[in-house]
PDB file of N, CA and C in Angstrom:
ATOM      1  N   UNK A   1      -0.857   8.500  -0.260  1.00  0.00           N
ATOM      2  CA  UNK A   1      -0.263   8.074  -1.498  1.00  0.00           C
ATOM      3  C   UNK A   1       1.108   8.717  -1.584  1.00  0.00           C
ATOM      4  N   UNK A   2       2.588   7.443  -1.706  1.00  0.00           N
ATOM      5  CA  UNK A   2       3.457   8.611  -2.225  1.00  0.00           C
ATOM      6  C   UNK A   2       3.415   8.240  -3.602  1.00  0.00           C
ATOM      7  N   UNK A   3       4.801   8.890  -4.155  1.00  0.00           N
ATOM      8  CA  UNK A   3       4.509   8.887  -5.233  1.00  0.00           C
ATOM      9  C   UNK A   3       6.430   9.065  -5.863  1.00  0.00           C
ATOM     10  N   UNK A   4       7.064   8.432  -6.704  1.00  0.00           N
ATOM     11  CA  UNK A   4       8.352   8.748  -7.083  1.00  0.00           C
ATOM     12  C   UNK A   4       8.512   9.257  -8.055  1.00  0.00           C
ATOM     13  N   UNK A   5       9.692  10.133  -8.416  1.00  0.00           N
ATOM     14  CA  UNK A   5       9.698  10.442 -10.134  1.00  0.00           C
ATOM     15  C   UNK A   5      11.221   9.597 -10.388  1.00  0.00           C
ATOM     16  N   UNK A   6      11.367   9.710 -11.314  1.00  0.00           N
ATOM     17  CA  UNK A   6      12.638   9.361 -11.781  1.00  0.00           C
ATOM     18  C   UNK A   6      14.331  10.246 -11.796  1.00  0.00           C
ATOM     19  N   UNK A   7      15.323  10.081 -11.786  1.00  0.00           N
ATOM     20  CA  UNK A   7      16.066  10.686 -11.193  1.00  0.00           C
ATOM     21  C   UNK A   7      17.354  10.162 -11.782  1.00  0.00           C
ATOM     22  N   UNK A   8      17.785  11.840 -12.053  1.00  0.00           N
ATOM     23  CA  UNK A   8      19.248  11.554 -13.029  1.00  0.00           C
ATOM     24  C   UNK A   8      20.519  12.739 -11.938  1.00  0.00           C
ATOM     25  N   UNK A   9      21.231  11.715 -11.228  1.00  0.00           N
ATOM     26  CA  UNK A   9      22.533  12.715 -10.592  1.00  0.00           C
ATOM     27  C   UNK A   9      23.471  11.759 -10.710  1.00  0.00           C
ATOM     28  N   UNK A  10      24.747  12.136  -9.531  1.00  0.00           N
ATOM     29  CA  UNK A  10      25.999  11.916  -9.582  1.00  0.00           C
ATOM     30  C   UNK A  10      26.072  10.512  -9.732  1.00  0.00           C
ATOM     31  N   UNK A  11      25.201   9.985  -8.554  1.00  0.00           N
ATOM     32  CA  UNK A  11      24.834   8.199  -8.393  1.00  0.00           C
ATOM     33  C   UNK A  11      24.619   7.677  -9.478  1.00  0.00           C
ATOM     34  N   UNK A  12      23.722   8.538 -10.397  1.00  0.00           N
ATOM     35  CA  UNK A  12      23.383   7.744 -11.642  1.00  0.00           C
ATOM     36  C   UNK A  12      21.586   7.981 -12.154  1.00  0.00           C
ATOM     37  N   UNK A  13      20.896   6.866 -12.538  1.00  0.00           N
ATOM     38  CA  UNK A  13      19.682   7.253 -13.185  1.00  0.00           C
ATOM     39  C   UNK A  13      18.953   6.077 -12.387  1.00  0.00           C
ATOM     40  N   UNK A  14      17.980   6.624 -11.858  1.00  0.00           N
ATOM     41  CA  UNK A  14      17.327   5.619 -11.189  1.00  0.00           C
ATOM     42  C   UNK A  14      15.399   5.687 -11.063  1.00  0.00           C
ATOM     43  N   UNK A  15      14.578   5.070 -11.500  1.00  0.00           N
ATOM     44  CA  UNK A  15      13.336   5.085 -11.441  1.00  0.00           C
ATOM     45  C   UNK A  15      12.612   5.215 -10.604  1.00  0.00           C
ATOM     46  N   UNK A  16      11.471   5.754 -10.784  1.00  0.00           N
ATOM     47  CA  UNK A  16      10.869   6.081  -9.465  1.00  0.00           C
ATOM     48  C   UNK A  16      10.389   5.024  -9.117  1.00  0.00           C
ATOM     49  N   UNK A  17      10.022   4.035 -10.411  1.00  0.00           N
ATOM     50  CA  UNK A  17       9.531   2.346 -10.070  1.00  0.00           C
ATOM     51  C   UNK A  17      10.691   1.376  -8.939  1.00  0.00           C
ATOM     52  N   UNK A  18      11.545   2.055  -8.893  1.00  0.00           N
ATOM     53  CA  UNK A  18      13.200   1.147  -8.112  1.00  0.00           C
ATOM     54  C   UNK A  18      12.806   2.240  -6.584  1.00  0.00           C
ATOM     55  N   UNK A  19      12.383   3.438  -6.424  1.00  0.00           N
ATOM     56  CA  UNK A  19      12.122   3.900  -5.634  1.00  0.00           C
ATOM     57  C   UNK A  19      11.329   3.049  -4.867  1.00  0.00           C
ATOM     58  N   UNK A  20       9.934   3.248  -5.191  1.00  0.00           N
ATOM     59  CA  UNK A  20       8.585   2.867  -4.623  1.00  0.00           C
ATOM     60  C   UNK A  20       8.816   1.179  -4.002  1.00  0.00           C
ATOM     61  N   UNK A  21       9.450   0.366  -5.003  1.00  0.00           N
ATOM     62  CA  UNK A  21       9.830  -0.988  -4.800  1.00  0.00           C
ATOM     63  C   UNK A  21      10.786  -1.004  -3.253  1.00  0.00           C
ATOM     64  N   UNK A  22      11.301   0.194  -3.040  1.00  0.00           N
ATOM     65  CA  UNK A  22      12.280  -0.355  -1.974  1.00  0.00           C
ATOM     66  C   UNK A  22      11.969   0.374  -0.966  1.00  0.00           C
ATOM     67  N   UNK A  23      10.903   1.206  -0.634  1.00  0.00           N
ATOM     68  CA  UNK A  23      10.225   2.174   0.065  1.00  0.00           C
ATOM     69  C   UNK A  23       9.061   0.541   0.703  1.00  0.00           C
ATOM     70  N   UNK A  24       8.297   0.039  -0.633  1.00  0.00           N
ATOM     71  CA  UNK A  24       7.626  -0.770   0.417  1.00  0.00           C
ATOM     72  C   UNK A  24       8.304  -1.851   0.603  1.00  0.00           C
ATOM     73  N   UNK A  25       9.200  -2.763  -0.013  1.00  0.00           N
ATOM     74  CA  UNK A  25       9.971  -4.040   0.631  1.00  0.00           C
ATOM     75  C   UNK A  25      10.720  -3.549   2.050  1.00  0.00           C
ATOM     76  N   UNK A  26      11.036  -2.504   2.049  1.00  0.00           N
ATOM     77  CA  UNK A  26      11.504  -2.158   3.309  1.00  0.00           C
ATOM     78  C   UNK A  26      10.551  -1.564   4.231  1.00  0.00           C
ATOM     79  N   UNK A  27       9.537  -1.257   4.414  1.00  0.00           N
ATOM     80  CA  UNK A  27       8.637  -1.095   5.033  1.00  0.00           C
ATOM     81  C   UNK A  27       7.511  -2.353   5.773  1.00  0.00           C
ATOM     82  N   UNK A  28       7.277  -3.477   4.270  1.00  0.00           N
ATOM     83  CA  UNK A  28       6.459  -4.279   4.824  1.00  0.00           C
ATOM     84  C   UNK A  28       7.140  -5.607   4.388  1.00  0.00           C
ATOM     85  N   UNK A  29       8.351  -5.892   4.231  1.00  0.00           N
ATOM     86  CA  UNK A  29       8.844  -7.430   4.667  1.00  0.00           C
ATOM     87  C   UNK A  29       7.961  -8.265   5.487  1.00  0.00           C
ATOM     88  N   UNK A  30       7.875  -7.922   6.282  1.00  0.00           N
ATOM     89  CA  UNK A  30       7.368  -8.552   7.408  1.00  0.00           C
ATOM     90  C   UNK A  30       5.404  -8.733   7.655  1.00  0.00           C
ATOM     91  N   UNK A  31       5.011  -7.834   6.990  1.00  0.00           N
ATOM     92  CA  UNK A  31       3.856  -7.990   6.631  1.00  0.00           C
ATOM     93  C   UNK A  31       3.537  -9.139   5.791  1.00  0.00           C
ATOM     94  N   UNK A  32       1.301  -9.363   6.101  1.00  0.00           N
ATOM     95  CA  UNK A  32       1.237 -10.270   5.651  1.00  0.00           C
ATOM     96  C   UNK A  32       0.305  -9.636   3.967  1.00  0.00           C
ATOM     97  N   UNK A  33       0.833 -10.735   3.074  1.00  0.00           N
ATOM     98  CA  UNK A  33       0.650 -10.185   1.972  1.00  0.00           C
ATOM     99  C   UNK A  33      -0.784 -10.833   1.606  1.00  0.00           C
ATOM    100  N   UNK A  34      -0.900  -9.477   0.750  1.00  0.00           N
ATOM    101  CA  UNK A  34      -2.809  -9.703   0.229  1.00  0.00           C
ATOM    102  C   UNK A  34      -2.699 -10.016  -0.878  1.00  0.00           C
ATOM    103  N   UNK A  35      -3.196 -11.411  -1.797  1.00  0.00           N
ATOM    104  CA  UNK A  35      -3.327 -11.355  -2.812  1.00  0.00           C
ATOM    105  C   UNK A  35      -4.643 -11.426  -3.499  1.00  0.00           C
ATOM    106  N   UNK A  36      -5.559 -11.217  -2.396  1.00  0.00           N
ATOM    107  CA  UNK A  36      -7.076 -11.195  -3.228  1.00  0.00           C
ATOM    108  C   UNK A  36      -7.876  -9.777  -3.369  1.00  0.00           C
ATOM    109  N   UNK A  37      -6.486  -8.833  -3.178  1.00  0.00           N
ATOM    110  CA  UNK A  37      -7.177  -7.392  -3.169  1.00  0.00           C
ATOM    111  C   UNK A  37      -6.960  -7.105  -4.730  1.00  0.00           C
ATOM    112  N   UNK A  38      -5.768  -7.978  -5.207  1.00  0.00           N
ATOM    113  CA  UNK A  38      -6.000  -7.253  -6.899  1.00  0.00           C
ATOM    114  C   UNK A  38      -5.816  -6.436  -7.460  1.00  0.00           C
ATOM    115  N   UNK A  39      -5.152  -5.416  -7.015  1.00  0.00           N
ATOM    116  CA  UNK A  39      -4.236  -3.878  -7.421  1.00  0.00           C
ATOM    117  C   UNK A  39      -3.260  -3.919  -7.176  1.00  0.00           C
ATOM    118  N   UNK A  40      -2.601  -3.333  -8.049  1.00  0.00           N
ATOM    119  CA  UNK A  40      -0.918  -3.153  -8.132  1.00  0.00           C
ATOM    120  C   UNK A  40      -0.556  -4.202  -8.354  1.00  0.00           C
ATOM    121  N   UNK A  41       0.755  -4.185  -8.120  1.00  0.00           N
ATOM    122  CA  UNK A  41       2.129  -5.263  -8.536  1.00  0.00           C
ATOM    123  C   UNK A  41       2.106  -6.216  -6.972  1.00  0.00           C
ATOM    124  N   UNK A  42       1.494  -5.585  -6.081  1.00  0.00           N
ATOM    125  CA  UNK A  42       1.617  -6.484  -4.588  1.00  0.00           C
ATOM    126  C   UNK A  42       1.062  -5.601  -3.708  1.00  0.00           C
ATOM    127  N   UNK A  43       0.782  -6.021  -2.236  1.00  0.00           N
ATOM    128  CA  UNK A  43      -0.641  -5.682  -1.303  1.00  0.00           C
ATOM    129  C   UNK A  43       0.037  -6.259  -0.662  1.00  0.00           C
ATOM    130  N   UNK A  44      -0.281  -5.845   1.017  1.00  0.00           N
ATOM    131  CA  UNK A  44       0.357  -6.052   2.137  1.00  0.00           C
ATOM    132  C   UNK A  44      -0.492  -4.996   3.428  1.00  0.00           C
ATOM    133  N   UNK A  45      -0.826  -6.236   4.164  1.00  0.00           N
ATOM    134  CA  UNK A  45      -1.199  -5.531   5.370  1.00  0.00           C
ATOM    135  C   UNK A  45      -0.358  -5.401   6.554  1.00  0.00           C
ATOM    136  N   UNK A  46      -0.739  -4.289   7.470  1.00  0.00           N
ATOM    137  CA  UNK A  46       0.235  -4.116   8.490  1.00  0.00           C
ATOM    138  C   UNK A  46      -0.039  -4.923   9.615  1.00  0.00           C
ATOM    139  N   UNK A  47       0.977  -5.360  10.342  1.00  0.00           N
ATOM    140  CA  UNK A  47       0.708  -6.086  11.332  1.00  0.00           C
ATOM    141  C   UNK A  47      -0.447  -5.754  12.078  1.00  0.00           C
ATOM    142  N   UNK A  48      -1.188  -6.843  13.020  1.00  0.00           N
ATOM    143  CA  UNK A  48      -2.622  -6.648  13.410  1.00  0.00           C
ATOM    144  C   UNK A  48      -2.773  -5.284  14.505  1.00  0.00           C
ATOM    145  N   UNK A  49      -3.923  -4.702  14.934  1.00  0.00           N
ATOM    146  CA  UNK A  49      -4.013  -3.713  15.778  1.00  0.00           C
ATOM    147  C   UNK A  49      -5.266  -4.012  16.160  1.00  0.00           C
ATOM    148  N   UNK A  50      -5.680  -3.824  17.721  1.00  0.00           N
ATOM    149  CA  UNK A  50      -6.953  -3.999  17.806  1.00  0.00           C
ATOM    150  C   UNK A  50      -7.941  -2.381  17.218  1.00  0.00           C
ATOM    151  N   UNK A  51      -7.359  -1.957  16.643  1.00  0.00           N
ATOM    152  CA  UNK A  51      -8.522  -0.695  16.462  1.00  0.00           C
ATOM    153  C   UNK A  51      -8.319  -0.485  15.378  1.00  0.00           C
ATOM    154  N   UNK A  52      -7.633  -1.076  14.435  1.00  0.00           N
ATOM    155  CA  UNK A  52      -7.285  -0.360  13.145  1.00  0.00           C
ATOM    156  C   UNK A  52      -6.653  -1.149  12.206  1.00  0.00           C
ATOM    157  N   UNK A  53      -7.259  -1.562  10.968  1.00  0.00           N
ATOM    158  CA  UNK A  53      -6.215  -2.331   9.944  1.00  0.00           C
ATOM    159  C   UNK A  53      -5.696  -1.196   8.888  1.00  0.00           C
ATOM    160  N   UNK A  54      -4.630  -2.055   7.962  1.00  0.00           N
ATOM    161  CA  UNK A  54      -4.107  -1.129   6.985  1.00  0.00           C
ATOM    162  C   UNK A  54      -3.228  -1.849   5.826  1.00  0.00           C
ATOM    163  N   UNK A  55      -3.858  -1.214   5.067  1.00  0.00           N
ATOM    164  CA  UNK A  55      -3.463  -1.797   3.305  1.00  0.00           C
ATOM    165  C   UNK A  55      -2.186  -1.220   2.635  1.00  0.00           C
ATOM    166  N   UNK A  56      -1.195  -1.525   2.672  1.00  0.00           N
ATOM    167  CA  UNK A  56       0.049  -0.894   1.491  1.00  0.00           C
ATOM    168  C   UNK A  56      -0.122  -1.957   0.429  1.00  0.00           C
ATOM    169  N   UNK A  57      -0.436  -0.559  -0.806  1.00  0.00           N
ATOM    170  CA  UNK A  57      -0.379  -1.389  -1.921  1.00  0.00           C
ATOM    171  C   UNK A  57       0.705  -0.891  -3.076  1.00  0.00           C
ATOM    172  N   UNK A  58       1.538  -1.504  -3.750  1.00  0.00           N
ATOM    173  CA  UNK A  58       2.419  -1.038  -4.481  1.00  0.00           C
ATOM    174  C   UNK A  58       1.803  -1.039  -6.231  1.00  0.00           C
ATOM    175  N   UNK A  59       1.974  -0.060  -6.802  1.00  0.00           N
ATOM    176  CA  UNK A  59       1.975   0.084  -7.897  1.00  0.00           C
ATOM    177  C   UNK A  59       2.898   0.997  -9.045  1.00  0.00           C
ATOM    178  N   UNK A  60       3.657   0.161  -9.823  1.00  0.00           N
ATOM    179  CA  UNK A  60       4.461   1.439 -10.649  1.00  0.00           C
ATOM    180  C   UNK A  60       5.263   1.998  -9.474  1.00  0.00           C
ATOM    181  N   UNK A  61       5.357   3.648  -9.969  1.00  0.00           N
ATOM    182  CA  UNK A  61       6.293   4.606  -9.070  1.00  0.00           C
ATOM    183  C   UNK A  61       5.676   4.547  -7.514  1.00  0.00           C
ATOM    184  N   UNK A  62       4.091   4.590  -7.370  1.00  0.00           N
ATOM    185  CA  UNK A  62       3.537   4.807  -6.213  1.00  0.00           C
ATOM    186  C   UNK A  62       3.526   3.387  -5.307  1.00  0.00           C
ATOM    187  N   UNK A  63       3.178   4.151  -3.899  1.00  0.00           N
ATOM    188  CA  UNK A  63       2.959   2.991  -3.163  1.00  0.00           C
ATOM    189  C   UNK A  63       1.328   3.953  -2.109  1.00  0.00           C
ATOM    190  N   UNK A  64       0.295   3.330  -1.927  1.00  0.00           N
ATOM    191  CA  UNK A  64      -0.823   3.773  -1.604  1.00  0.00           C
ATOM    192  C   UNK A  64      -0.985   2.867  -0.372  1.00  0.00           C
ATOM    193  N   UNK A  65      -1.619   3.856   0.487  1.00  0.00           N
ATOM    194  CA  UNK A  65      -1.931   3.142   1.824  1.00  0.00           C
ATOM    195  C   UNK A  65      -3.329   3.666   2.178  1.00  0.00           C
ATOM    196  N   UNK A  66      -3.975   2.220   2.663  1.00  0.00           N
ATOM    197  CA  UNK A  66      -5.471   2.762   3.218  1.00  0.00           C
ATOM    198  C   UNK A  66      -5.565   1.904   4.570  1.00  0.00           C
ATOM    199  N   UNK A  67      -5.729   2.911   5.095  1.00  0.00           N
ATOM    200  CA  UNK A  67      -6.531   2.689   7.068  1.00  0.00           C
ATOM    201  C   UNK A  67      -7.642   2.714   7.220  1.00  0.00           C
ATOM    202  N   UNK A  68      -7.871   1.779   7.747  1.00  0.00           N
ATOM    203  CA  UNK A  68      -9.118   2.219   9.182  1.00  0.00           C
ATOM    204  C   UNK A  68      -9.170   2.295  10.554  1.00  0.00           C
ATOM    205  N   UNK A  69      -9.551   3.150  10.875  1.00  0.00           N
ATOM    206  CA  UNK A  69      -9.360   3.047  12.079  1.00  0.00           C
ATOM    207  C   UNK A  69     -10.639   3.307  12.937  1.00  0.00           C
ATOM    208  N   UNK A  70     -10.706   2.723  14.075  1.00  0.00           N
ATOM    209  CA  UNK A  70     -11.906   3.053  15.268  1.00  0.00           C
ATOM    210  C   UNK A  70     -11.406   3.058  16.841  1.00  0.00           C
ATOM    211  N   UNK A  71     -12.015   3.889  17.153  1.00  0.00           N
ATOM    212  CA  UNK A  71     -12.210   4.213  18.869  1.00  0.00           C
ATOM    213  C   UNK A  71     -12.162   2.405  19.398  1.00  0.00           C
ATOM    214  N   UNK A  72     -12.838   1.665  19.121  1.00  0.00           N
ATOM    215  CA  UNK A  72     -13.236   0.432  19.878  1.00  0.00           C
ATOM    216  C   UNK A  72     -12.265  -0.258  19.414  1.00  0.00           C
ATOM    217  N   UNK A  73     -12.395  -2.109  19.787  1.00  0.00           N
ATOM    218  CA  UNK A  73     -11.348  -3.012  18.869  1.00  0.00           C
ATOM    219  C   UNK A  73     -12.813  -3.517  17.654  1.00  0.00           C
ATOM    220  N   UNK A  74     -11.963  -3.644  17.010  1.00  0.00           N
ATOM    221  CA  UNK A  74     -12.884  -3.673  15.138  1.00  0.00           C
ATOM    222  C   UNK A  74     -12.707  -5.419  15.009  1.00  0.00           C
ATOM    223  N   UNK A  75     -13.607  -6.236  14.212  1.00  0.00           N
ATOM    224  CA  UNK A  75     -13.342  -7.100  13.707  1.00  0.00           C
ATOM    225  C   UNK A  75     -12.620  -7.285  12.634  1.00  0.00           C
ATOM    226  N   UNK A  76     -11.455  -8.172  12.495  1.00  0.00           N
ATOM    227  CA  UNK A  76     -10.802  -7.805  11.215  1.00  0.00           C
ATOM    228  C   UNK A  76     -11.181  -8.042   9.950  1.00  0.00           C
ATOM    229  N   UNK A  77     -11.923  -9.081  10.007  1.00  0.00           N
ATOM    230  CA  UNK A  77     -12.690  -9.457   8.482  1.00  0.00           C
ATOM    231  C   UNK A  77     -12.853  -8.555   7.827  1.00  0.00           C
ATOM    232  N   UNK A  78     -13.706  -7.588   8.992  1.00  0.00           N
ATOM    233  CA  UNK A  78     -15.067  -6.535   8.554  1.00  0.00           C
ATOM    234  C   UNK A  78     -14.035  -5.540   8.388  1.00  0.00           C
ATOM    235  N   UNK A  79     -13.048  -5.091   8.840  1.00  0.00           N
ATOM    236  CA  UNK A  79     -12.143  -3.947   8.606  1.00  0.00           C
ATOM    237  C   UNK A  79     -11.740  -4.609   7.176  1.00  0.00           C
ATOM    238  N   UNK A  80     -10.891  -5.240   7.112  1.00  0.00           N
ATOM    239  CA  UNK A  80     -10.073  -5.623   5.708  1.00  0.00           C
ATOM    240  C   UNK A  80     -10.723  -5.632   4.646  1.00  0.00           C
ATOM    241  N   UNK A  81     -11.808  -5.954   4.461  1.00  0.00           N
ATOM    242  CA  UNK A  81     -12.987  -5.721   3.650  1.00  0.00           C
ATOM    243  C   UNK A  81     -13.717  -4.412   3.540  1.00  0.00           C
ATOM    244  N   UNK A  82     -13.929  -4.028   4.392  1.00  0.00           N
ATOM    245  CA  UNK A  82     -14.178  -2.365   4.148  1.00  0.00           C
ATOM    246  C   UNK A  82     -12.808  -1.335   3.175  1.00  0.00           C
ATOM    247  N   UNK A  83     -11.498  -1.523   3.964  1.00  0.00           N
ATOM    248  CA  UNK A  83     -10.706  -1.221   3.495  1.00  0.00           C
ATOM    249  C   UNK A  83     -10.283  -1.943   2.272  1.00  0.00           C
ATOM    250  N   UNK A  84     -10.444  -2.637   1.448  1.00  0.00           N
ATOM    251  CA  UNK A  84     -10.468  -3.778   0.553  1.00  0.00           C
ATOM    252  C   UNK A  84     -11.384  -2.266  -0.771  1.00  0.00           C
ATOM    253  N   UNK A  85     -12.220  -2.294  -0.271  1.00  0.00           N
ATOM    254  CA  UNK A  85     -13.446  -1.454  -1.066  1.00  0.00           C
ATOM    255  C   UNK A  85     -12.471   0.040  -1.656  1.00  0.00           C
ATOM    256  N   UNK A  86     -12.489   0.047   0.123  1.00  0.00           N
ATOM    257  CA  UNK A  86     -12.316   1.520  -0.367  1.00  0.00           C
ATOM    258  C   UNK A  86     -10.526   1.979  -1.378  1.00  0.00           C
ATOM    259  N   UNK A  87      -9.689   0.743  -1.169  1.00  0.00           N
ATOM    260  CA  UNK A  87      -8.110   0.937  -1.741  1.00  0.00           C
ATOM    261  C   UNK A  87      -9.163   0.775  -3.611  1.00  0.00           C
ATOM    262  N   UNK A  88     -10.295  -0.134  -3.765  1.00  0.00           N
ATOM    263  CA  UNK A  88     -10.281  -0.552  -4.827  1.00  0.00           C
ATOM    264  C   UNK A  88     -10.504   0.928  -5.542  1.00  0.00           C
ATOM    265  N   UNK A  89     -11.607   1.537  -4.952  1.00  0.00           N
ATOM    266  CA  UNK A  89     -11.854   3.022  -5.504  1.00  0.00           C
ATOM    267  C   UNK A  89     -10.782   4.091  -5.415  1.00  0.00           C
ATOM    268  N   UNK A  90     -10.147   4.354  -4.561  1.00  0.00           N
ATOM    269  CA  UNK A  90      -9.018   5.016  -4.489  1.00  0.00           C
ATOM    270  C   UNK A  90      -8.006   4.467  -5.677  1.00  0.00           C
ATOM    271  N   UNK A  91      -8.240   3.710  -5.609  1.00  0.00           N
ATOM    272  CA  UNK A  91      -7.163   2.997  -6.913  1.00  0.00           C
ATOM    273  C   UNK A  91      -7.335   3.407  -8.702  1.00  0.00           C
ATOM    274  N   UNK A  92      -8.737   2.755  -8.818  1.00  0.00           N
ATOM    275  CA  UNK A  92      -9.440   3.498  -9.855  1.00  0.00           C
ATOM    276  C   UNK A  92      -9.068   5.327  -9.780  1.00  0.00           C
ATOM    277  N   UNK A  93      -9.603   5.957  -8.856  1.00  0.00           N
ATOM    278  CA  UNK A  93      -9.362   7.075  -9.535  1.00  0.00           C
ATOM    279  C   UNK A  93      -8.001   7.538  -9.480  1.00  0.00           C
ATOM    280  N   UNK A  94      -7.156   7.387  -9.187  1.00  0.00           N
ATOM    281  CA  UNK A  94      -5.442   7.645  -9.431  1.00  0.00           C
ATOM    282  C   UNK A  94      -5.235   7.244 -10.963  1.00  0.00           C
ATOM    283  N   UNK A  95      -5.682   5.821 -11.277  1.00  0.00           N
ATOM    284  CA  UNK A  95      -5.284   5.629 -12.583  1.00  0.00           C
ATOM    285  C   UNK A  95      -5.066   6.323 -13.620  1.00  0.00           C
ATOM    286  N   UNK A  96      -4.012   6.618 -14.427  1.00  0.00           N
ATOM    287  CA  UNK A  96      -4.400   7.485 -15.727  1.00  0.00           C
ATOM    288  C   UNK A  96      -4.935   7.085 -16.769  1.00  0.00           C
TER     289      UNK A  96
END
């Protein structure tokens, strides 16, 4: 999980929400986007891997990432869905 605060210097005043937004558009452009995971402002998985999928999800200041990973090659369904679960709970408890 990162996480931004907000920020007042020479540049000016800038949100940690303008942070997080350009931390993941620049990170996962190119990723394919999840819209049936249902958290945050937008969801995005990382390009495919045979051993490992992975969730960036943007919310507010933060941007949260969940992996899986295995020794073998994984089915992806069954990965994205596992990881699906587990961003949902991780999600819940961050909330304030």
């Amino acid at each position: 999980m990162r996480l931004w605060e907000n920020t007042d210097d020479i540049t000016g005043i800038r949100s940690g929400t303008d942070y997080a937004e350009k931390y993941f558009t620049e990170r996962t452009g190119s990723w394919e986007q999840d819209s049936g995971v249902r958290l945050g402002s937008d969801a995005r998985w990382r390009t495919a891997h045979a051993a490992a999928c992975s969730l960036e999800i943007l919310d507010a200041n933060g941007v949260m990432i969940v992996t899986h990973t295995d020794d073998t090659t994984i089915d992806e369904k069954q990965c994205r869905a596992s990881v699906r679960e587990l961003a949902k709970k991780f999600f819940a408890a961050v909330q304030p």
